[in-house]
Protein backbone atom coordinates (compact mmCIF):
# COMPACT_ATOMS: atom_id res chain seq x y z
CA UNK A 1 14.57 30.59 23.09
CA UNK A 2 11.20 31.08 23.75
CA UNK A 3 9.98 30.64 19.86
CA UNK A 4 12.07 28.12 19.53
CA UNK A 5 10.41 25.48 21.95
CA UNK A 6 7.06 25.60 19.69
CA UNK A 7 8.93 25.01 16.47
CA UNK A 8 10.99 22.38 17.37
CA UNK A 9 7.74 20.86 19.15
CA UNK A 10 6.00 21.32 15.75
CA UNK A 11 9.31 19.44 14.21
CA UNK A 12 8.98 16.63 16.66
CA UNK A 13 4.88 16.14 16.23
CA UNK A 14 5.65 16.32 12.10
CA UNK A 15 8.25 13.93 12.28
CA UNK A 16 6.56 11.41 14.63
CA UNK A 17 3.24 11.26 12.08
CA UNK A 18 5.50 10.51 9.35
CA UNK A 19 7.61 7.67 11.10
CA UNK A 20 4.25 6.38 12.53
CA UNK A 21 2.54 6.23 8.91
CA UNK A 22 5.39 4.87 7.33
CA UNK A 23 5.33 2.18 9.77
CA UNK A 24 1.45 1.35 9.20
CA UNK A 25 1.71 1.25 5.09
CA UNK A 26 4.64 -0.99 5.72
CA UNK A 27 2.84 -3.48 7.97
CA UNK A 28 -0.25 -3.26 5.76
CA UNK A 29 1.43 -3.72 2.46
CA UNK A 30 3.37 -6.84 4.37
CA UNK A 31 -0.03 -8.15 5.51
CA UNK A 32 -1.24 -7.96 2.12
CA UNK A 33 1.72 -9.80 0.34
CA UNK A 34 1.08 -12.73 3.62
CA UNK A 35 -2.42 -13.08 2.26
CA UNK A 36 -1.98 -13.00 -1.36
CA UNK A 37 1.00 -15.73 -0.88
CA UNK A 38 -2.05 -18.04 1.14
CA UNK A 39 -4.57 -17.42 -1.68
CA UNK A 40 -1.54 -18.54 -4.38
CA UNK A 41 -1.03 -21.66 -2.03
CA UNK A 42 -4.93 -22.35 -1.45
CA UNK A 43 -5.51 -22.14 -5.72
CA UNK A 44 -2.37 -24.57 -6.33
CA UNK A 45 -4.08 -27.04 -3.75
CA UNK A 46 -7.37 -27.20 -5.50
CA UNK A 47 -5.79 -27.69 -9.23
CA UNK A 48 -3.63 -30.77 -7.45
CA UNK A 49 -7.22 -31.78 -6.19
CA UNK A 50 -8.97 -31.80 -8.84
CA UNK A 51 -6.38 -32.83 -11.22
CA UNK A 52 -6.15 -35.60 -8.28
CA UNK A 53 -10.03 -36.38 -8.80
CA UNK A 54 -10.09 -36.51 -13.06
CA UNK A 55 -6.76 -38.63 -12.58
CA UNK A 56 -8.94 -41.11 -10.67
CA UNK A 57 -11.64 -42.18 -13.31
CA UNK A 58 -11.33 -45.56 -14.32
CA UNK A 59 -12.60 -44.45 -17.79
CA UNK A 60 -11.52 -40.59 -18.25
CA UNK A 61 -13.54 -38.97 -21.70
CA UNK A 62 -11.94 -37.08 -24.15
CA UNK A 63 -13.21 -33.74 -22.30
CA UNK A 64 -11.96 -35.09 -19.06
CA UNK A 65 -8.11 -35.45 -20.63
CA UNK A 66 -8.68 -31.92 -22.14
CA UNK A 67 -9.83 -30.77 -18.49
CA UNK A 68 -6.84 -32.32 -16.69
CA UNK A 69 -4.42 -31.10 -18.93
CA UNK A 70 -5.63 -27.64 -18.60
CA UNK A 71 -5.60 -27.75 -15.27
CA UNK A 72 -2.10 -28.72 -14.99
CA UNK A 73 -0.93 -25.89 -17.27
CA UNK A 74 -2.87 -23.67 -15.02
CA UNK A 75 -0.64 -25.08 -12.23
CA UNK A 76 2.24 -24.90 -14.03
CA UNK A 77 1.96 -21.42 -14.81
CA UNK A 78 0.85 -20.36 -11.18
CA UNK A 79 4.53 -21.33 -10.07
């Protein structure tokens, strides 16, 4: 009985650092996804804006088409 108190203390401390480090990759990895989703959102917002802004000039030249229609495949294919 006496031998068996350490080991299943040794059991307990090995299985507690596991659980707990599981539990911090997990909320890191989550935080991660949370902050690559923003970025995604914040570079969709500033194609619409400056697709918004080329959109706007009364007389758009040939390079400005060219730039607003590459900017709208680069916000189509950030979906």
């Amino acid at each position: 009985m006496q031998k068996l108190l350490p080991v299943m203390g040794a059991v307990l401390a090995l299985l507690t650092t596991v659980v707990g480090t599981t539990l911090a990759i997990d909320q890191r990895y989550a935080k991660s996804q949370e902050v690559e989703q923003q970025f995604r959102e914040a570079r969709r917002q500033q194609l619409r804006d400056r697709i918004f802004e080329l959109g706007l000039k009364p007389n758009p030249t040939p390079a400005d088409k060219a730039m607003r229609e590459y900017l709208i495949q680069q916000l189509n294919d950030a979906k």
